[in-house]
N, C-alpha and C. Protein backbone atom coordinates (compact mmCIF):
# COMPACT_ATOMS: atom_id res chain seq x y z
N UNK A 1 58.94 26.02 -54.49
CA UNK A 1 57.75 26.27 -53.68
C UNK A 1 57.20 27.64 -54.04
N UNK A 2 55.85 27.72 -54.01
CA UNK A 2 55.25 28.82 -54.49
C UNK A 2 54.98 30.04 -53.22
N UNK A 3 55.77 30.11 -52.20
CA UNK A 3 54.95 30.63 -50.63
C UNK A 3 53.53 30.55 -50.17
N UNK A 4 53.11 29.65 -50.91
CA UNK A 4 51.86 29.54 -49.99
C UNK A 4 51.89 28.47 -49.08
N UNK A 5 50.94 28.71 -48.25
CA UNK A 5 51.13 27.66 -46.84
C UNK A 5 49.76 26.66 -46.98
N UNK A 6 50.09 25.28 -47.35
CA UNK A 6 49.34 24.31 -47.35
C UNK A 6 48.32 23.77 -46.20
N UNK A 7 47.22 23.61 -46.28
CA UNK A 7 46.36 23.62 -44.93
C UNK A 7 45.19 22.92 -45.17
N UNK A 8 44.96 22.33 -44.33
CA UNK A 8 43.68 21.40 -44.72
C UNK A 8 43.28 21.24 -42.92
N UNK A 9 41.63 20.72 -42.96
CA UNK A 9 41.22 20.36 -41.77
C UNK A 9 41.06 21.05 -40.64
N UNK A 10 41.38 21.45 -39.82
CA UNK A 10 41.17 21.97 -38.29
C UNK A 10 41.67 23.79 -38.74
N UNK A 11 43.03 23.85 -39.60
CA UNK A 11 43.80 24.93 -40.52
C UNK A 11 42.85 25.49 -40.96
N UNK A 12 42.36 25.01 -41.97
CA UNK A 12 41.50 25.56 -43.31
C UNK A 12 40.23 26.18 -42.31
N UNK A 13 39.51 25.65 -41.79
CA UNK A 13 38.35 25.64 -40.61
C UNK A 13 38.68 26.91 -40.51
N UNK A 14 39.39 26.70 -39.50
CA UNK A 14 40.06 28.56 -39.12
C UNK A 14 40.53 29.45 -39.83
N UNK A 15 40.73 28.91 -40.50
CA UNK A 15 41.35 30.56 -41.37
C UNK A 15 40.14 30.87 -42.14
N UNK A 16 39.21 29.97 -42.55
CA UNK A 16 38.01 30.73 -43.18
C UNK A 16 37.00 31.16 -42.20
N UNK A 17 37.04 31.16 -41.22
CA UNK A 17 36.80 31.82 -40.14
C UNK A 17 37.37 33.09 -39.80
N UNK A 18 38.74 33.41 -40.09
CA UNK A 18 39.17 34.64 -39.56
C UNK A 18 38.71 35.28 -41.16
N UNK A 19 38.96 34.54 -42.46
CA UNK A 19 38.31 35.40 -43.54
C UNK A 19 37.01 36.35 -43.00
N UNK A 20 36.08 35.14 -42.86
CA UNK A 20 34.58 35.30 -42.32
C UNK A 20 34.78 36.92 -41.77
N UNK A 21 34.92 36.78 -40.40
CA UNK A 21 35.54 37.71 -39.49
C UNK A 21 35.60 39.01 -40.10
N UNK A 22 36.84 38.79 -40.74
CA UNK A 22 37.56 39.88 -41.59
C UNK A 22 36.49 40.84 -42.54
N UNK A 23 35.74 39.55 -43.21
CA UNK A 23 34.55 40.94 -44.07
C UNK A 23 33.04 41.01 -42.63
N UNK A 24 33.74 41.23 -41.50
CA UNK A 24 32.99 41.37 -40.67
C UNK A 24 31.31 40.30 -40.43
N UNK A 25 31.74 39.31 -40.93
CA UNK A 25 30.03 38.39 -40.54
C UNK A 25 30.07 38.17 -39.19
N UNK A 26 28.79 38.19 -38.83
CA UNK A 26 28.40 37.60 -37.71
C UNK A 26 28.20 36.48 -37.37
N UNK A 27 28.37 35.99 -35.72
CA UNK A 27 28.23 34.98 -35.20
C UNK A 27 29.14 33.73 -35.88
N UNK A 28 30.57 33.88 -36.09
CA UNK A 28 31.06 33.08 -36.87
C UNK A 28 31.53 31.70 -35.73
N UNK A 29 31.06 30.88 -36.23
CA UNK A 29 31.33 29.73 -35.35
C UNK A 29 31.94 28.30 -36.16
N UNK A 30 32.73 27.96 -35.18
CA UNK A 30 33.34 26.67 -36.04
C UNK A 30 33.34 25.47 -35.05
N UNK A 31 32.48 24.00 -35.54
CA UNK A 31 31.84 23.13 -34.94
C UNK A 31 33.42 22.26 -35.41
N UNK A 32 33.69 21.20 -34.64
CA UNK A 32 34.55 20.41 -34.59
C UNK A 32 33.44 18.91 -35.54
N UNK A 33 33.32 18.35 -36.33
CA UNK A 33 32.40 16.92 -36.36
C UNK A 33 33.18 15.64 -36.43
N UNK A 34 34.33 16.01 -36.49
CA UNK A 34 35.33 14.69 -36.34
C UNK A 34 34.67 13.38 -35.46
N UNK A 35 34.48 12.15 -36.27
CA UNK A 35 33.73 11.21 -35.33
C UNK A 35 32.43 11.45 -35.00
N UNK A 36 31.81 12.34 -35.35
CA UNK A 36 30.26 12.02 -35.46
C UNK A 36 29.46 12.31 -36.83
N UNK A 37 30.79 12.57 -37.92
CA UNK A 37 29.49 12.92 -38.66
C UNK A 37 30.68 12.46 -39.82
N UNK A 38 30.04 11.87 -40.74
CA UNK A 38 30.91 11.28 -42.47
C UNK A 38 30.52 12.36 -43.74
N UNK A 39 30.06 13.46 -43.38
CA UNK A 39 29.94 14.67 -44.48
C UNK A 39 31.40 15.08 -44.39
N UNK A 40 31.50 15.83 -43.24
CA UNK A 40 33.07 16.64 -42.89
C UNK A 40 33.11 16.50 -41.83
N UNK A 41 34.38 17.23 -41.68
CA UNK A 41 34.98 16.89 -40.26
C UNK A 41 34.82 18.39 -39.43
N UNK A 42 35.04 19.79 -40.53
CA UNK A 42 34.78 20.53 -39.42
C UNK A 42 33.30 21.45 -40.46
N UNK A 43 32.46 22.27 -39.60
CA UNK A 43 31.70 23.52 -40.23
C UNK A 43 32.36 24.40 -39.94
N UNK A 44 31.56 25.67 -40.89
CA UNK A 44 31.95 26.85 -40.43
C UNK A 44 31.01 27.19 -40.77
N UNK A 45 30.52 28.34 -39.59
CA UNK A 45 29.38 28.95 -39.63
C UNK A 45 29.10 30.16 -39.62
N UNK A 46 28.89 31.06 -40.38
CA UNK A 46 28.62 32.60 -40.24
C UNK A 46 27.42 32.99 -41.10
N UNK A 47 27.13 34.53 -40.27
CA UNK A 47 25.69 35.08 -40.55
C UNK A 47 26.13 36.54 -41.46
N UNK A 48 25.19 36.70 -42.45
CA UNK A 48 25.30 38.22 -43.17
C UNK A 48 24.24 38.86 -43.33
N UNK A 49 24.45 39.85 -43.18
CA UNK A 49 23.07 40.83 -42.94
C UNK A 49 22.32 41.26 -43.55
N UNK A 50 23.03 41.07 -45.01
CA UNK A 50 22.03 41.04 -46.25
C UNK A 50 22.84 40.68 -47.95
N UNK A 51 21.97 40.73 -49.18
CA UNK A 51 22.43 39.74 -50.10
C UNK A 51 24.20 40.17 -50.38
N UNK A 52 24.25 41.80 -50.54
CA UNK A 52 25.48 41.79 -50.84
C UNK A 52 26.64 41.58 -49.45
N UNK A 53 26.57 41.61 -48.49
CA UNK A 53 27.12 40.87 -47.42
C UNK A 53 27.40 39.57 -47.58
N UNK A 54 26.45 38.74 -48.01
CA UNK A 54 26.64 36.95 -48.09
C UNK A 54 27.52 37.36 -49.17
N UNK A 55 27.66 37.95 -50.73
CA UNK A 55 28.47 37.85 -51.46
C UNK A 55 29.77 37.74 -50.94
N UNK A 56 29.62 39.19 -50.08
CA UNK A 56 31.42 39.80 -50.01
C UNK A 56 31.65 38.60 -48.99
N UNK A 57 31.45 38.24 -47.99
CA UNK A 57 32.14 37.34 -47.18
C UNK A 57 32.21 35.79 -48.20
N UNK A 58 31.00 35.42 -48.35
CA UNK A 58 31.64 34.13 -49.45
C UNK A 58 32.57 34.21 -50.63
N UNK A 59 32.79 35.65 -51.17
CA UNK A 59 34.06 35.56 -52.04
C UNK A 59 35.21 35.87 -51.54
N UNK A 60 35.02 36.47 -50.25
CA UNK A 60 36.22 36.30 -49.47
C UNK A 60 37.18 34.99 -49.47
N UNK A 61 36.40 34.66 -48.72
CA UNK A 61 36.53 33.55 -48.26
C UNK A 61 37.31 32.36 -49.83
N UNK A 62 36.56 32.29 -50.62
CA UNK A 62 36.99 31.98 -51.90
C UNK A 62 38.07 31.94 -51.98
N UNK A 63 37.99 33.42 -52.44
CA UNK A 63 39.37 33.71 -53.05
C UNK A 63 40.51 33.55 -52.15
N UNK A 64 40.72 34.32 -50.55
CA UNK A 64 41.28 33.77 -49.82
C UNK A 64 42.07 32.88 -49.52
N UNK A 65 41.51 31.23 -49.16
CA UNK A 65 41.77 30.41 -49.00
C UNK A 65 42.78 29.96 -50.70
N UNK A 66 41.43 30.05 -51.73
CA UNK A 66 42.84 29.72 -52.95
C UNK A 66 44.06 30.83 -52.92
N UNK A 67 43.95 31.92 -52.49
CA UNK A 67 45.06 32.56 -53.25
C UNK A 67 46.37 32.73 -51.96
N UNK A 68 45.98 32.55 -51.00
CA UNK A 68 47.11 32.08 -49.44
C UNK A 68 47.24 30.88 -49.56
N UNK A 69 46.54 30.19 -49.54
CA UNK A 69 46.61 28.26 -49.23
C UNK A 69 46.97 27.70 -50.39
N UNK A 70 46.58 27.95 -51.71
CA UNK A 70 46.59 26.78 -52.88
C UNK A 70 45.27 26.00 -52.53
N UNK A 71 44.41 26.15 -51.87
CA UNK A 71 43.20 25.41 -51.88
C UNK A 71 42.14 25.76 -52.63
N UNK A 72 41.47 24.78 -53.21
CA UNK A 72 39.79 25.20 -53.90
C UNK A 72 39.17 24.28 -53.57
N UNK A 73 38.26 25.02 -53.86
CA UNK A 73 36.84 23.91 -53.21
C UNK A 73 36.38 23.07 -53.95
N UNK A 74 35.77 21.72 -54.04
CA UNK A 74 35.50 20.93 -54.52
C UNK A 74 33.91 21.12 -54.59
N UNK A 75 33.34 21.94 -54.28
CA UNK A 75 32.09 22.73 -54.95
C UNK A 75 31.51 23.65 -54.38
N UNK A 76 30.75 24.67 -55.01
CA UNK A 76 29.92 25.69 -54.45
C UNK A 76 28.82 25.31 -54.74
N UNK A 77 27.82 26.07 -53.43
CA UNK A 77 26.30 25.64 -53.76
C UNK A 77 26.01 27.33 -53.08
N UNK A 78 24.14 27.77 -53.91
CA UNK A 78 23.59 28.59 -53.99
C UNK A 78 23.42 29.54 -54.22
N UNK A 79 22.57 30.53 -54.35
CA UNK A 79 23.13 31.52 -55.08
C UNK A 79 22.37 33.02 -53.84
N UNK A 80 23.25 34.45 -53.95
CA UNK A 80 23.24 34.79 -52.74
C UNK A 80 21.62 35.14 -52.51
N UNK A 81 20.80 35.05 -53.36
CA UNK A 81 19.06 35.09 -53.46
C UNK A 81 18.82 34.52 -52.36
N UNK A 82 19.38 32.98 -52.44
CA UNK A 82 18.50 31.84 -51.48
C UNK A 82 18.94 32.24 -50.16
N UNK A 83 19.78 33.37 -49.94
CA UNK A 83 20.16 33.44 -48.47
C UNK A 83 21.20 32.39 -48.02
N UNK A 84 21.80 31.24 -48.46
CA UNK A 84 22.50 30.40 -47.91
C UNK A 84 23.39 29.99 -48.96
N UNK A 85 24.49 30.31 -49.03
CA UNK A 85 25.28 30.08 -49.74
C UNK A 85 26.62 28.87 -49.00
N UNK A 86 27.37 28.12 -49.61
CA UNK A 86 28.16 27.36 -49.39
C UNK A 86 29.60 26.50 -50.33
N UNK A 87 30.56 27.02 -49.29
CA UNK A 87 31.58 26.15 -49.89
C UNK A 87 32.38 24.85 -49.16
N UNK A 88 32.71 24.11 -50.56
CA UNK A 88 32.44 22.78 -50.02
C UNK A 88 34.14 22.38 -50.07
N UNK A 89 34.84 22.02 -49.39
CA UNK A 89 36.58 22.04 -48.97
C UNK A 89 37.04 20.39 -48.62
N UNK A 90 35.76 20.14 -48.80
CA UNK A 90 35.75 17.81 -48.40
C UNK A 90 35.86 18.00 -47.07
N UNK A 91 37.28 18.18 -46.46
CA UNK A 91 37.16 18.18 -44.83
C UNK A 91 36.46 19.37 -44.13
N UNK A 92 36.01 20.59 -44.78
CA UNK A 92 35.76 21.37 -44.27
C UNK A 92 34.22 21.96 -44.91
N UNK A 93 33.50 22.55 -44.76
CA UNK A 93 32.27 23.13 -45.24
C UNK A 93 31.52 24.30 -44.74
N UNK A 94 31.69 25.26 -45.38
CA UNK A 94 31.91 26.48 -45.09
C UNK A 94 30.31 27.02 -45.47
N UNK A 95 29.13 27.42 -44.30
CA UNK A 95 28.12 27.81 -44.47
C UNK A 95 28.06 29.52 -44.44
N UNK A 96 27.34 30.29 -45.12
CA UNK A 96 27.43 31.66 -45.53
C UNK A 96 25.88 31.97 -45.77
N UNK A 97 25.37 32.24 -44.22
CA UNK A 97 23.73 32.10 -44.28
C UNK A 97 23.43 33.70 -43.98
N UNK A 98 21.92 33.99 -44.59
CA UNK A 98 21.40 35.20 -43.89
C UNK A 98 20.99 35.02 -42.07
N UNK A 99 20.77 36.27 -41.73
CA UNK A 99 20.30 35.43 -39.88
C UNK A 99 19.10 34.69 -40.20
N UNK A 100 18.39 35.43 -41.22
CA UNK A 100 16.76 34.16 -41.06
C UNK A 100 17.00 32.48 -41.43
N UNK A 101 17.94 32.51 -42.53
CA UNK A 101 17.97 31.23 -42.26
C UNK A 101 19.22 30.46 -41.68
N UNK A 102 19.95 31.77 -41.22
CA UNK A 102 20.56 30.65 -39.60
C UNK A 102 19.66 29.84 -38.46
N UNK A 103 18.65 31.45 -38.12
CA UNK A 103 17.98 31.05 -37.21
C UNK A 103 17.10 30.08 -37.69
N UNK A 104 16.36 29.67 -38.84
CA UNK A 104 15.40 28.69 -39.46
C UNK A 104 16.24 27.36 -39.14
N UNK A 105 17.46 26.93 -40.26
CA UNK A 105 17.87 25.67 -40.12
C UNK A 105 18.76 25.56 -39.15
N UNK A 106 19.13 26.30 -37.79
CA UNK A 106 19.64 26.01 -36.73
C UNK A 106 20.75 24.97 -36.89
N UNK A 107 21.57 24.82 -37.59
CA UNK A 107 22.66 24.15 -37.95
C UNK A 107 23.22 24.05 -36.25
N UNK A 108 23.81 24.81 -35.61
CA UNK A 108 24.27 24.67 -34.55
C UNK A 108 23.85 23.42 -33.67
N UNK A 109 22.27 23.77 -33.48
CA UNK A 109 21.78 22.93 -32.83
C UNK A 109 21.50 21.45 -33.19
N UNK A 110 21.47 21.38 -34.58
CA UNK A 110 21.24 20.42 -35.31
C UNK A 110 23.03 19.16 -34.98
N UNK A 111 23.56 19.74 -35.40
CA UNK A 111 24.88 19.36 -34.70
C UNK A 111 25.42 20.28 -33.26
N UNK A 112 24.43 19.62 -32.29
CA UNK A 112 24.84 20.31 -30.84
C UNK A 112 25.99 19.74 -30.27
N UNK A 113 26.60 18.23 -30.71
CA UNK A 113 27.10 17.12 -29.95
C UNK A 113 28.61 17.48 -30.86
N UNK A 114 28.37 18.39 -31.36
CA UNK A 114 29.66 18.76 -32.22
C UNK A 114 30.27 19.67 -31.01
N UNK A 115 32.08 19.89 -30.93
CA UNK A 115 32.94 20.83 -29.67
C UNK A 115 32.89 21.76 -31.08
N UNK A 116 32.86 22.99 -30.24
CA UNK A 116 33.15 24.33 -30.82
C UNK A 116 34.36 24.82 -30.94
N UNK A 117 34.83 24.61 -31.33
CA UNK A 117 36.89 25.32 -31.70
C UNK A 117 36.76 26.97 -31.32
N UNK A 118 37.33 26.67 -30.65
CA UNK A 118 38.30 28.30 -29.71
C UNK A 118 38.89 28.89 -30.61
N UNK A 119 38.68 30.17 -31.43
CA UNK A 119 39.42 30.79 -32.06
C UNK A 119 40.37 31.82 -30.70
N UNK A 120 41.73 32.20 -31.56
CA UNK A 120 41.89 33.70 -30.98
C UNK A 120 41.51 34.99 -31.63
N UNK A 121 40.64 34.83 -32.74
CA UNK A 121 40.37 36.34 -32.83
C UNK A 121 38.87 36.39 -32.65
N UNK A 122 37.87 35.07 -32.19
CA UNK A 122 36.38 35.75 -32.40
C UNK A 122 36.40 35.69 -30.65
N UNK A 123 35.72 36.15 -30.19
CA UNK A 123 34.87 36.16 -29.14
C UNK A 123 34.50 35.00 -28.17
N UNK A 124 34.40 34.14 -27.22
CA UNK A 124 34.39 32.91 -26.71
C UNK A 124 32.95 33.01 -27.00
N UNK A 125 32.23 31.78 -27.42
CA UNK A 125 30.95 31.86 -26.76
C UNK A 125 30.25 30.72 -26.00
């Protein structure tokens, strides 16, 4: 065994969340979609305050997850220009937006009918 700790699903969700966290993004939120939605099962959602911010938290996050977990993503999309960057985990999907286009494509709301997962290190909201 190599010590890394294998994780997928509800796991993975969260810990790229506490990544998130960690290079300080905002508003990091993680939607449950299990049973309502056949993309993934969970999001993750966080805001950066500007282009090199979206970098550092999406390569966080990256590298992170592969180099603790043994996980990679089964694709990346955008580039940190477009403001919305994303990694793609099959069960999991990890959004890395500026606030304008959090607040524009309202993902949250868009999946409102999604439960919000309780972290212990962000904030209740």
């Amino acid at each position: 065994m190599d010590g890394k700790k294998y994780i997928e699903g509800r796991e993975l969700a969260l810990a790229a969340a506490r990544f998130a966290d960690e290079k300080q993004a905002e508003n990091v939120l993680v939607l449950d979609l299990t049973g309502i939605s056949t993309v993934a099962d969970f999001f993750v959602l966080c805001t950066g305050s500007s282009t090199p911010h979206l970098k550092a938290i999406y390569r966080e996050i990256d590298e992170r997850i592969s180099q603790d977990h043994g996980v990679e993503t089964r694709g990346k999309e955008g580039f940190p220009e477009s403001q919305w960057l994303v990694l793609d985990y099959v069960d999991v999907i990890v959004h890395v937006l500026h606030r304008e286009q959090r607040e524009h494509y309202a993902l949250e709301d868009l999946w409102s009918d999604a439960d919000r997962v309780a972290t212990d290190f962000l904030p209740a909201s």
